[in-house]
PDB file of N, CA and C in Angstrom:
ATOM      1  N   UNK A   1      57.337 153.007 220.124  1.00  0.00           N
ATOM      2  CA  UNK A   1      57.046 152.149 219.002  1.00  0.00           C
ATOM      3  C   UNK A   1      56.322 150.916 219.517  1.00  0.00           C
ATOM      4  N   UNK A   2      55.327 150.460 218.973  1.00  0.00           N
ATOM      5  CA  UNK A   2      54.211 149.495 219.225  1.00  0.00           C
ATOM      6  C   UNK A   2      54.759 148.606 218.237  1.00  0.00           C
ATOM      7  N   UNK A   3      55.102 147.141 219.580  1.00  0.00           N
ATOM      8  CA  UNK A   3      55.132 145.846 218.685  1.00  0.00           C
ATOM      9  C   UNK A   3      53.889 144.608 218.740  1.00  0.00           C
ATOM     10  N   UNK A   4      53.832 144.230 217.168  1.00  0.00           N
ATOM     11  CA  UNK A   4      52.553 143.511 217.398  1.00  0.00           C
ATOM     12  C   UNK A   4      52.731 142.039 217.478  1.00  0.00           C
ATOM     13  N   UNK A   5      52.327 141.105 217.519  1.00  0.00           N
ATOM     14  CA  UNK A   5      52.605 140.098 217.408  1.00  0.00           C
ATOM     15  C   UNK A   5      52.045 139.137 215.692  1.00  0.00           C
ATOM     16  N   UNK A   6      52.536 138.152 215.986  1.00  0.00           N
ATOM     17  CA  UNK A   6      52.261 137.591 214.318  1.00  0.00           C
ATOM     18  C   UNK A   6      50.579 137.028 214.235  1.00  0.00           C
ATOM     19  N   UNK A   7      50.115 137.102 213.478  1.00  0.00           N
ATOM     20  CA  UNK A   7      48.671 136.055 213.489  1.00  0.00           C
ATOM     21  C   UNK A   7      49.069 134.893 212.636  1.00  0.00           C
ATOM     22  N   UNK A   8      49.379 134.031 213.971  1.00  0.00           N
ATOM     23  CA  UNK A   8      49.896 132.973 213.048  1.00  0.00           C
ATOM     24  C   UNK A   8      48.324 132.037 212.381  1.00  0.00           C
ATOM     25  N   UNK A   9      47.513 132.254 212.759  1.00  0.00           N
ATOM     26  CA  UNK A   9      46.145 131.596 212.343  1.00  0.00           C
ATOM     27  C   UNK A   9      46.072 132.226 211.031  1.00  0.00           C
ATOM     28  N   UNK A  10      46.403 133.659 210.657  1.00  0.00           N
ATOM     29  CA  UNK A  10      45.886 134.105 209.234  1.00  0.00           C
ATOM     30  C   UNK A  10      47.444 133.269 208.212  1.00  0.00           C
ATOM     31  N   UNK A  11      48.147 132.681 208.797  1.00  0.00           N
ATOM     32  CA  UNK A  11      49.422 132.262 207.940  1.00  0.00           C
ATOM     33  C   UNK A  11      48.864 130.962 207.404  1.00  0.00           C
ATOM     34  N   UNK A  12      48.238 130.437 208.478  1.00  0.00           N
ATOM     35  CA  UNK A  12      47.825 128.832 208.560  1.00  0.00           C
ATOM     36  C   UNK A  12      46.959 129.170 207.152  1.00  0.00           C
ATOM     37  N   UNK A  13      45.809 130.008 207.416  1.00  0.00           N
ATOM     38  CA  UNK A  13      45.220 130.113 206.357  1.00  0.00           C
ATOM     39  C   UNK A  13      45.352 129.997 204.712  1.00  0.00           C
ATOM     40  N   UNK A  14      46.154 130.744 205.190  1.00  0.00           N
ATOM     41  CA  UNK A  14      47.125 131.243 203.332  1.00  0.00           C
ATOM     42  C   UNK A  14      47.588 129.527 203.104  1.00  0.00           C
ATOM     43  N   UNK A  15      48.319 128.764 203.908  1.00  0.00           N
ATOM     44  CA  UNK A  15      49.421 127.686 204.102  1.00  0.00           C
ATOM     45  C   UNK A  15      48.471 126.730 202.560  1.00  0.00           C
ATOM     46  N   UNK A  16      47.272 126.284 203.284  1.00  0.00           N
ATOM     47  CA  UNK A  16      46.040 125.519 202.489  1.00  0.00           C
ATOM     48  C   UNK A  16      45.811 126.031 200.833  1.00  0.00           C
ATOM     49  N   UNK A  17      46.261 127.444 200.489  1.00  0.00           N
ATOM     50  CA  UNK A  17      45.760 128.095 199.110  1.00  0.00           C
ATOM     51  C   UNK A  17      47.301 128.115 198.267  1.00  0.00           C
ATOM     52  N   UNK A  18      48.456 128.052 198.938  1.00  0.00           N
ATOM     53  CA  UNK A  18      49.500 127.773 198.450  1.00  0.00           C
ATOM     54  C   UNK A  18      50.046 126.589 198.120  1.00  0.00           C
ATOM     55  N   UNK A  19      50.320 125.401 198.876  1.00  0.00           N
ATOM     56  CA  UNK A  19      49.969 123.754 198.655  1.00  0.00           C
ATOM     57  C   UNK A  19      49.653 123.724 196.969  1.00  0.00           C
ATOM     58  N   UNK A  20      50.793 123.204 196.207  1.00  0.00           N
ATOM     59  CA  UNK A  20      50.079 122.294 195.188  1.00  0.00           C
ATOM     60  C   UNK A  20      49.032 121.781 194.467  1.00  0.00           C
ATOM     61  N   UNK A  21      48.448 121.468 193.888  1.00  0.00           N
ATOM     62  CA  UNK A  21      47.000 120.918 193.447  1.00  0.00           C
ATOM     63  C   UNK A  21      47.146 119.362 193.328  1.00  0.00           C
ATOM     64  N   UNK A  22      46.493 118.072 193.940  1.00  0.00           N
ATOM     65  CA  UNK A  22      47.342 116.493 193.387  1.00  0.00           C
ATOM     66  C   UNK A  22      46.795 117.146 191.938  1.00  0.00           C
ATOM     67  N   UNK A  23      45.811 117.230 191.578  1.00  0.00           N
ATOM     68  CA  UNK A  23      45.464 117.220 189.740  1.00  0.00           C
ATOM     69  C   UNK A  23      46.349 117.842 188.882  1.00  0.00           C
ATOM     70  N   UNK A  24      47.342 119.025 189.441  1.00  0.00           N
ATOM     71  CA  UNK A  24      48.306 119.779 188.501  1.00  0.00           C
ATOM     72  C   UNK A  24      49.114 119.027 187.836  1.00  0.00           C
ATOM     73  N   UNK A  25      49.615 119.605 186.667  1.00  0.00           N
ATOM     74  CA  UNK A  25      50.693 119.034 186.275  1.00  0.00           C
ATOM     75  C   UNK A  25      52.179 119.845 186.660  1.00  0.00           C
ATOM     76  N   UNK A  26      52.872 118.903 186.529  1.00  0.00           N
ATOM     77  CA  UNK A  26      55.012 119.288 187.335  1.00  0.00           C
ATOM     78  C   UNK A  26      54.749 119.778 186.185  1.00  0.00           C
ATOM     79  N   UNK A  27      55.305 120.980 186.516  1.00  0.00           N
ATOM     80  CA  UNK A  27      56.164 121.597 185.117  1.00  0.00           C
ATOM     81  C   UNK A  27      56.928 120.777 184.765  1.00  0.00           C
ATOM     82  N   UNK A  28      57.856 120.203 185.396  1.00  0.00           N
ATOM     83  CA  UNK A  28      59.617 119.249 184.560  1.00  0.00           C
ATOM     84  C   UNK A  28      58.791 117.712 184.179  1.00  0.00           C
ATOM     85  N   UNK A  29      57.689 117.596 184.377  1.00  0.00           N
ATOM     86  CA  UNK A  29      56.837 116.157 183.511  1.00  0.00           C
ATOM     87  C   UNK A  29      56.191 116.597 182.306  1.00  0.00           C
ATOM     88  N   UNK A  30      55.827 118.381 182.562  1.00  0.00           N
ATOM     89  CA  UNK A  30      55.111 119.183 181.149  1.00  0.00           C
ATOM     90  C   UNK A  30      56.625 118.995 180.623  1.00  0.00           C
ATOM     91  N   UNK A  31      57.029 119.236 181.025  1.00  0.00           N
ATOM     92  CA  UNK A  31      58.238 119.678 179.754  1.00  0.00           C
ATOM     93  C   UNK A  31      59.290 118.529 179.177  1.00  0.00           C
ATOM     94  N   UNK A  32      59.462 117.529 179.851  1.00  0.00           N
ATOM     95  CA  UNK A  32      59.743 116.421 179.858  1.00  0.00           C
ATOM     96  C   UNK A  32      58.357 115.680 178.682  1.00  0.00           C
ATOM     97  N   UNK A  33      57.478 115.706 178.805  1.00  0.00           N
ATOM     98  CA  UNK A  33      56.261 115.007 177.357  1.00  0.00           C
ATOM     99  C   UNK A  33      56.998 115.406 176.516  1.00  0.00           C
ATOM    100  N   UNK A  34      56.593 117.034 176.470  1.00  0.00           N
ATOM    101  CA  UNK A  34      56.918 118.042 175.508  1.00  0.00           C
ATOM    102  C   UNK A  34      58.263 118.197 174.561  1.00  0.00           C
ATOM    103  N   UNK A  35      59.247 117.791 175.509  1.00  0.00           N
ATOM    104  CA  UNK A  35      60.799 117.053 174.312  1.00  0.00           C
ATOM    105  C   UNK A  35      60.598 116.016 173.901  1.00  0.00           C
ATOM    106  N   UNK A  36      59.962 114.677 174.567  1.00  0.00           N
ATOM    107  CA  UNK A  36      59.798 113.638 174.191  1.00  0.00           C
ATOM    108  C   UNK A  36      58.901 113.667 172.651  1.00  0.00           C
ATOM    109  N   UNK A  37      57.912 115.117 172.623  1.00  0.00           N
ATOM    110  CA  UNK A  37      56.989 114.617 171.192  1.00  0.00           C
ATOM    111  C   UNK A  37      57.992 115.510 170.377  1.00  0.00           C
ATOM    112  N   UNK A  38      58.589 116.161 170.878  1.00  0.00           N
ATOM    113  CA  UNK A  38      59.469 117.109 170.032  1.00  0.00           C
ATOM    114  C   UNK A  38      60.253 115.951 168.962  1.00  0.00           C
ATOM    115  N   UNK A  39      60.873 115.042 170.079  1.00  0.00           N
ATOM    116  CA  UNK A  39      61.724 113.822 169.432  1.00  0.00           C
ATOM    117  C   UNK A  39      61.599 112.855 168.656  1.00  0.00           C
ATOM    118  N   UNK A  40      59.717 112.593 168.877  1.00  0.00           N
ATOM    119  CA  UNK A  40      59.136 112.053 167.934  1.00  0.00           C
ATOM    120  C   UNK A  40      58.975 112.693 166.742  1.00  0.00           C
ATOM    121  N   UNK A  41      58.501 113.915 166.790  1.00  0.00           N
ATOM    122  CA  UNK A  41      58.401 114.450 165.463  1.00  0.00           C
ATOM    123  C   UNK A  41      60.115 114.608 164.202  1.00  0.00           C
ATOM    124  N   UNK A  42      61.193 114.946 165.496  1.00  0.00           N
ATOM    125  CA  UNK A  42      62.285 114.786 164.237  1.00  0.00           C
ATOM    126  C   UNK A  42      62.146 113.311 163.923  1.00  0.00           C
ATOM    127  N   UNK A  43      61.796 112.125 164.633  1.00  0.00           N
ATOM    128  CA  UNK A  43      62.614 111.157 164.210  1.00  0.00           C
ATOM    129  C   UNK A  43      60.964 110.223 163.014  1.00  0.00           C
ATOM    130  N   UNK A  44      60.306 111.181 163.248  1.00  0.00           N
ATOM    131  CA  UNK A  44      58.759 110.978 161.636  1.00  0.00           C
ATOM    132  C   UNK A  44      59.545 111.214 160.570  1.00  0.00           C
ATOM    133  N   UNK A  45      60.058 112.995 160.931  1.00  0.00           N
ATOM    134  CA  UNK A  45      61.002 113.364 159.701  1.00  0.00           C
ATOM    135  C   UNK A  45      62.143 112.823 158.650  1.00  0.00           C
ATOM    136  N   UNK A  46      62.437 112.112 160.112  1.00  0.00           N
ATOM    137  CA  UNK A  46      63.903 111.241 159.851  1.00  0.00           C
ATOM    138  C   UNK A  46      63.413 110.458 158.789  1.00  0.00           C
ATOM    139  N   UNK A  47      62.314 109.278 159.243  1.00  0.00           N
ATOM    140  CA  UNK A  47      62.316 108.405 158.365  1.00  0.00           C
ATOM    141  C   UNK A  47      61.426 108.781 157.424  1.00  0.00           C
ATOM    142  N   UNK A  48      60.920 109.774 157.107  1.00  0.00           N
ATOM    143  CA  UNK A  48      60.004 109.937 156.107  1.00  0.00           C
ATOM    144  C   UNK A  48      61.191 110.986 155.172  1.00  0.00           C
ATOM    145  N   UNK A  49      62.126 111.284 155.148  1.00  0.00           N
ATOM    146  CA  UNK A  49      63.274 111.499 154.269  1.00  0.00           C
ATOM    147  C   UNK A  49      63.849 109.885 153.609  1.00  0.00           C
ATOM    148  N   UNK A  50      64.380 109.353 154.296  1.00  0.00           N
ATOM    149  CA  UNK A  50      64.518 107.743 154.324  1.00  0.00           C
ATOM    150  C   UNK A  50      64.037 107.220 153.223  1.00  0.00           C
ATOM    151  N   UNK A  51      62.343 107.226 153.751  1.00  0.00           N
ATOM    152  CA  UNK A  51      61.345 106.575 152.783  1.00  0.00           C
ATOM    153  C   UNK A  51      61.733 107.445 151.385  1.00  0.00           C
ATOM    154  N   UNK A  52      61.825 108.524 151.262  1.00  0.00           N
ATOM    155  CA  UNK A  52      62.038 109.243 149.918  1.00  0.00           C
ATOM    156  C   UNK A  52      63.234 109.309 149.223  1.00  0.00           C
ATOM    157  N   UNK A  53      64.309 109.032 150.421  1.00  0.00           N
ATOM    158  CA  UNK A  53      65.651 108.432 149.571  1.00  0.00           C
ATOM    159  C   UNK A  53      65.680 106.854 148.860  1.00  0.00           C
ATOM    160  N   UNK A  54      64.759 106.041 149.676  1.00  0.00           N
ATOM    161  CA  UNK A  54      64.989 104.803 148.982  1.00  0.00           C
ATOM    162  C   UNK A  54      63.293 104.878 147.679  1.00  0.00           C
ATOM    163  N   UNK A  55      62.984 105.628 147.520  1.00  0.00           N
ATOM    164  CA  UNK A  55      61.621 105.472 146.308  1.00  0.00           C
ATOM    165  C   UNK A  55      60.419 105.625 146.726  1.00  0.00           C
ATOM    166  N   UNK A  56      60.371 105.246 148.005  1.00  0.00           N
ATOM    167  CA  UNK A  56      58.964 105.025 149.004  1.00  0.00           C
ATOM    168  C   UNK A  56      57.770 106.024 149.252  1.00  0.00           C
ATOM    169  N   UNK A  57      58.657 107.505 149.687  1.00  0.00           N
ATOM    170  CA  UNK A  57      57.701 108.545 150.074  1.00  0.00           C
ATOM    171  C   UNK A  57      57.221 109.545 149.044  1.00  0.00           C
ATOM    172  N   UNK A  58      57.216 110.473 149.436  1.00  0.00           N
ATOM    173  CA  UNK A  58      56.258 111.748 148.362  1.00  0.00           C
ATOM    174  C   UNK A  58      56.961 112.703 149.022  1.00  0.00           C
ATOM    175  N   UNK A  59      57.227 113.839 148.204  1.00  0.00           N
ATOM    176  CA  UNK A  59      57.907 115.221 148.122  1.00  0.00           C
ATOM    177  C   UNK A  59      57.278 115.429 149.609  1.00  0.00           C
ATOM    178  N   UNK A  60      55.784 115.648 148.986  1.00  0.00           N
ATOM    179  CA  UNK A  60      54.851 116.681 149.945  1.00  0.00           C
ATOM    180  C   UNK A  60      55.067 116.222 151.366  1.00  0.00           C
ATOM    181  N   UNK A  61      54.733 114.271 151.539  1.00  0.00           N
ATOM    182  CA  UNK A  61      54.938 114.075 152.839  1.00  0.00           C
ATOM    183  C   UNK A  61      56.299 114.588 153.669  1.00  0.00           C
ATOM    184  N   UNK A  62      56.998 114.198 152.621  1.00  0.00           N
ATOM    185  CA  UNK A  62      58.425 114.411 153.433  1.00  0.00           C
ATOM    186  C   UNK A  62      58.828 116.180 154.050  1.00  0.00           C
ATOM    187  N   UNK A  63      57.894 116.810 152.797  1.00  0.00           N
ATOM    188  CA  UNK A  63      58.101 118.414 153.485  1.00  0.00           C
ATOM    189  C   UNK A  63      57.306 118.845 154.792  1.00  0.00           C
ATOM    190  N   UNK A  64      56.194 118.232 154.753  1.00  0.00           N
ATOM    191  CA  UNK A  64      55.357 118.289 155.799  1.00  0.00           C
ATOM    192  C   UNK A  64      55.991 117.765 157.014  1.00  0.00           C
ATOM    193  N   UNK A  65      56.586 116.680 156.973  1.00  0.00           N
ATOM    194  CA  UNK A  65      57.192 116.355 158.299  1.00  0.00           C
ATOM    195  C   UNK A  65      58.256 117.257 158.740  1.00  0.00           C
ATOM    196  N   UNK A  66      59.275 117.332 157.595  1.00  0.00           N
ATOM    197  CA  UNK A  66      60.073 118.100 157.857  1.00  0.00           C
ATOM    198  C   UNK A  66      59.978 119.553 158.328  1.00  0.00           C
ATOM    199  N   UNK A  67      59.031 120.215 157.920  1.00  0.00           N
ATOM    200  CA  UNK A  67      58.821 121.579 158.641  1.00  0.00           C
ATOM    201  C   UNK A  67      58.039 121.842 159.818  1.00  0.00           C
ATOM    202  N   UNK A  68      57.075 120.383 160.219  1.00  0.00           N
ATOM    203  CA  UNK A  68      56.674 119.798 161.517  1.00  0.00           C
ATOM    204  C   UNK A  68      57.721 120.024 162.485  1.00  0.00           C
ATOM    205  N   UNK A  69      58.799 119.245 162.396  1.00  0.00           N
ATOM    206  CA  UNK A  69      60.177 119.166 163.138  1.00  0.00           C
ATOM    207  C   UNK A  69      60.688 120.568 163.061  1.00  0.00           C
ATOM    208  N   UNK A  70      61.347 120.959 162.343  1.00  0.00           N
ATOM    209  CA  UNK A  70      61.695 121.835 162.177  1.00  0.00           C
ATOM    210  C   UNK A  70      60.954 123.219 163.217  1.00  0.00           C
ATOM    211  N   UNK A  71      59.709 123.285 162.825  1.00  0.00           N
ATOM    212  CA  UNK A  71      58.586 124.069 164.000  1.00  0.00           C
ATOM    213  C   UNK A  71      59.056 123.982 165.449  1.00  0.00           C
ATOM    214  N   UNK A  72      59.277 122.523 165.125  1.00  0.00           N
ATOM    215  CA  UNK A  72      59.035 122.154 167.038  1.00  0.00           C
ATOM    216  C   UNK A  72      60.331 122.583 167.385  1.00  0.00           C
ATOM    217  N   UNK A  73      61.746 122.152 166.473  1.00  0.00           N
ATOM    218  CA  UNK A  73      62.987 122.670 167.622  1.00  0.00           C
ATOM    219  C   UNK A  73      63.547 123.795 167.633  1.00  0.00           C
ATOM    220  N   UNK A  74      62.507 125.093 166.518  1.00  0.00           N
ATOM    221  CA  UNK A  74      62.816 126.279 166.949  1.00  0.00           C
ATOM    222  C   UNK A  74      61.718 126.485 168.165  1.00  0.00           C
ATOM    223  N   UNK A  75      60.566 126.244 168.528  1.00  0.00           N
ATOM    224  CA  UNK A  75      59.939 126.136 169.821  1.00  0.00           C
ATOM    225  C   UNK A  75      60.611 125.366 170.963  1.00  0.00           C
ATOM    226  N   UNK A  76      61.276 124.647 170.588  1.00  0.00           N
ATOM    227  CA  UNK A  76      62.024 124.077 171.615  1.00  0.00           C
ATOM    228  C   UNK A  76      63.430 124.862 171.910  1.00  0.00           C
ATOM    229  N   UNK A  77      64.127 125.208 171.164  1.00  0.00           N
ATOM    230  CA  UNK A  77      65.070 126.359 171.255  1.00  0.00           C
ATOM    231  C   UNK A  77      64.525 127.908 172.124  1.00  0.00           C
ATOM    232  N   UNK A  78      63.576 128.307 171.825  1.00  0.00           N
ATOM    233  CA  UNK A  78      63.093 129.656 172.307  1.00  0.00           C
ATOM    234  C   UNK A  78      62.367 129.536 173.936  1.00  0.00           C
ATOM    235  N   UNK A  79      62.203 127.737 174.156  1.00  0.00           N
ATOM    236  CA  UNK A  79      61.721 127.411 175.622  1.00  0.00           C
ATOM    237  C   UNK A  79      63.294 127.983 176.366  1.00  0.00           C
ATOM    238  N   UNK A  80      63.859 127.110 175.954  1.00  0.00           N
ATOM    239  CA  UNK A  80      65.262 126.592 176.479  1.00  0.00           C
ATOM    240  C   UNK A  80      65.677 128.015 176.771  1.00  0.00           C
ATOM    241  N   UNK A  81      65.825 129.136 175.567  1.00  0.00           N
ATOM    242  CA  UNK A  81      66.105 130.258 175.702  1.00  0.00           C
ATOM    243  C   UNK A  81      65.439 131.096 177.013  1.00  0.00           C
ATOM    244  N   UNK A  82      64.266 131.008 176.862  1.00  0.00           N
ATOM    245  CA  UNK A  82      63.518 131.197 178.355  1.00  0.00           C
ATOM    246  C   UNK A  82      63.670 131.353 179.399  1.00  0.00           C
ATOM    247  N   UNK A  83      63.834 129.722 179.692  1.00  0.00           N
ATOM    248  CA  UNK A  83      64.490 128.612 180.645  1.00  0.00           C
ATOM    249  C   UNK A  83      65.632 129.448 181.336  1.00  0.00           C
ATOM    250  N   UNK A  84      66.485 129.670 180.558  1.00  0.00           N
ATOM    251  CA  UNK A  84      67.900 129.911 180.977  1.00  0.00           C
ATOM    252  C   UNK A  84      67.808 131.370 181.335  1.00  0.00           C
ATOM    253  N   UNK A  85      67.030 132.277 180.489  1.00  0.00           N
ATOM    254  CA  UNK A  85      66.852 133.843 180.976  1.00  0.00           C
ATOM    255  C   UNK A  85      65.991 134.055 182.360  1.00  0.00           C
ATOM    256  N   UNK A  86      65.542 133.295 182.776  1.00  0.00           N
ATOM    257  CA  UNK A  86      64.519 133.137 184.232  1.00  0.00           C
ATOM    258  C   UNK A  86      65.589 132.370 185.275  1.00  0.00           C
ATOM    259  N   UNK A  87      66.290 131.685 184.804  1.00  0.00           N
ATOM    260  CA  UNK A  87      67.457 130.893 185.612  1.00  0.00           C
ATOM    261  C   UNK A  87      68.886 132.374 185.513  1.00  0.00           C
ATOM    262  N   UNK A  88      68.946 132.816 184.938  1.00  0.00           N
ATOM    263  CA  UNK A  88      69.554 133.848 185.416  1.00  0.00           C
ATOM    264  C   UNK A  88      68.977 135.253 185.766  1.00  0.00           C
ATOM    265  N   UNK A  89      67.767 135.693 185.673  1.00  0.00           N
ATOM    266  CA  UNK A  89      67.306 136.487 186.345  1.00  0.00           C
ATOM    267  C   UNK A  89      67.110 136.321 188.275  1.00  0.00           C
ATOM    268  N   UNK A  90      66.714 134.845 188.121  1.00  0.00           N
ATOM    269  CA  UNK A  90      66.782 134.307 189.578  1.00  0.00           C
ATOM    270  C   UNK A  90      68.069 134.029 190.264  1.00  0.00           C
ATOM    271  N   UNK A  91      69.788 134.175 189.705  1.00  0.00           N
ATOM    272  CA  UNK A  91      70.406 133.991 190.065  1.00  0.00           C
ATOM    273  C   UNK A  91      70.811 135.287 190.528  1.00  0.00           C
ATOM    274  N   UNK A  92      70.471 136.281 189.760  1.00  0.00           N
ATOM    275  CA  UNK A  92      71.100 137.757 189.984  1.00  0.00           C
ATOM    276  C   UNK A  92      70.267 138.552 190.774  1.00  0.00           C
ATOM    277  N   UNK A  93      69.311 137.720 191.653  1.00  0.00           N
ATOM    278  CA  UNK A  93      68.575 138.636 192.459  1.00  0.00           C
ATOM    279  C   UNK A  93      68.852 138.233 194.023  1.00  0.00           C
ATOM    280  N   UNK A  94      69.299 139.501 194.999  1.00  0.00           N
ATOM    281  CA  UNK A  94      69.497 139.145 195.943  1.00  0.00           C
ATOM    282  C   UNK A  94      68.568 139.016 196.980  1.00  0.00           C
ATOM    283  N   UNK A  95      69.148 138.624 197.771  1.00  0.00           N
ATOM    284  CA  UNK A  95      68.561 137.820 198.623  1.00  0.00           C
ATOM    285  C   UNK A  95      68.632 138.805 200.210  1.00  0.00           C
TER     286      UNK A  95
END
């Protein structure tokens, strides 16, 4: 049986194409915006119910926001769902 040795020069290579990008974005800063506008949008909703409990708003606005929100935290629910099915696929794989 013939043993070879490693090319560590073709590793080096690869090393440079794997590295990060500085321009990328973190996933956990994507996703971190991404709850943050989530939060904005319930809390439009919030007060644009508000405005229509005290006389202020319009049916339409208030439905519009509301199903805005509504959009986002079943998209935000089905991330999370994701999230957690990839966090246990990666837990149940050995090593």
């Amino acid at each position: 049986m013939r043993i070879e040795g490693v090319e560590i020069q073709r590793f080096k290579a690869l090393e440079g194409r794997l590295k990060p990008q500085k321009g990328a974005a973190n996933f956990a800063d994507m996703l971190s915006d991404k709850l943050a506008e989530a939060n904005s949008k319930v809390q439009a909703a919030d007060a644009e119910a508000t405005k229509l409990l005290m006389g202020n708003g319009t049916v339409h606005e208030t439905m519009i926001a509301l199903e805005r929100a509504d959009l986002t935290m079943r998209m935000v629910g089905k991330v999370r769902n994701k999230i957690i099915d990839a966090y246990q696929n990666l837990s149940r794989m050995q090593i």
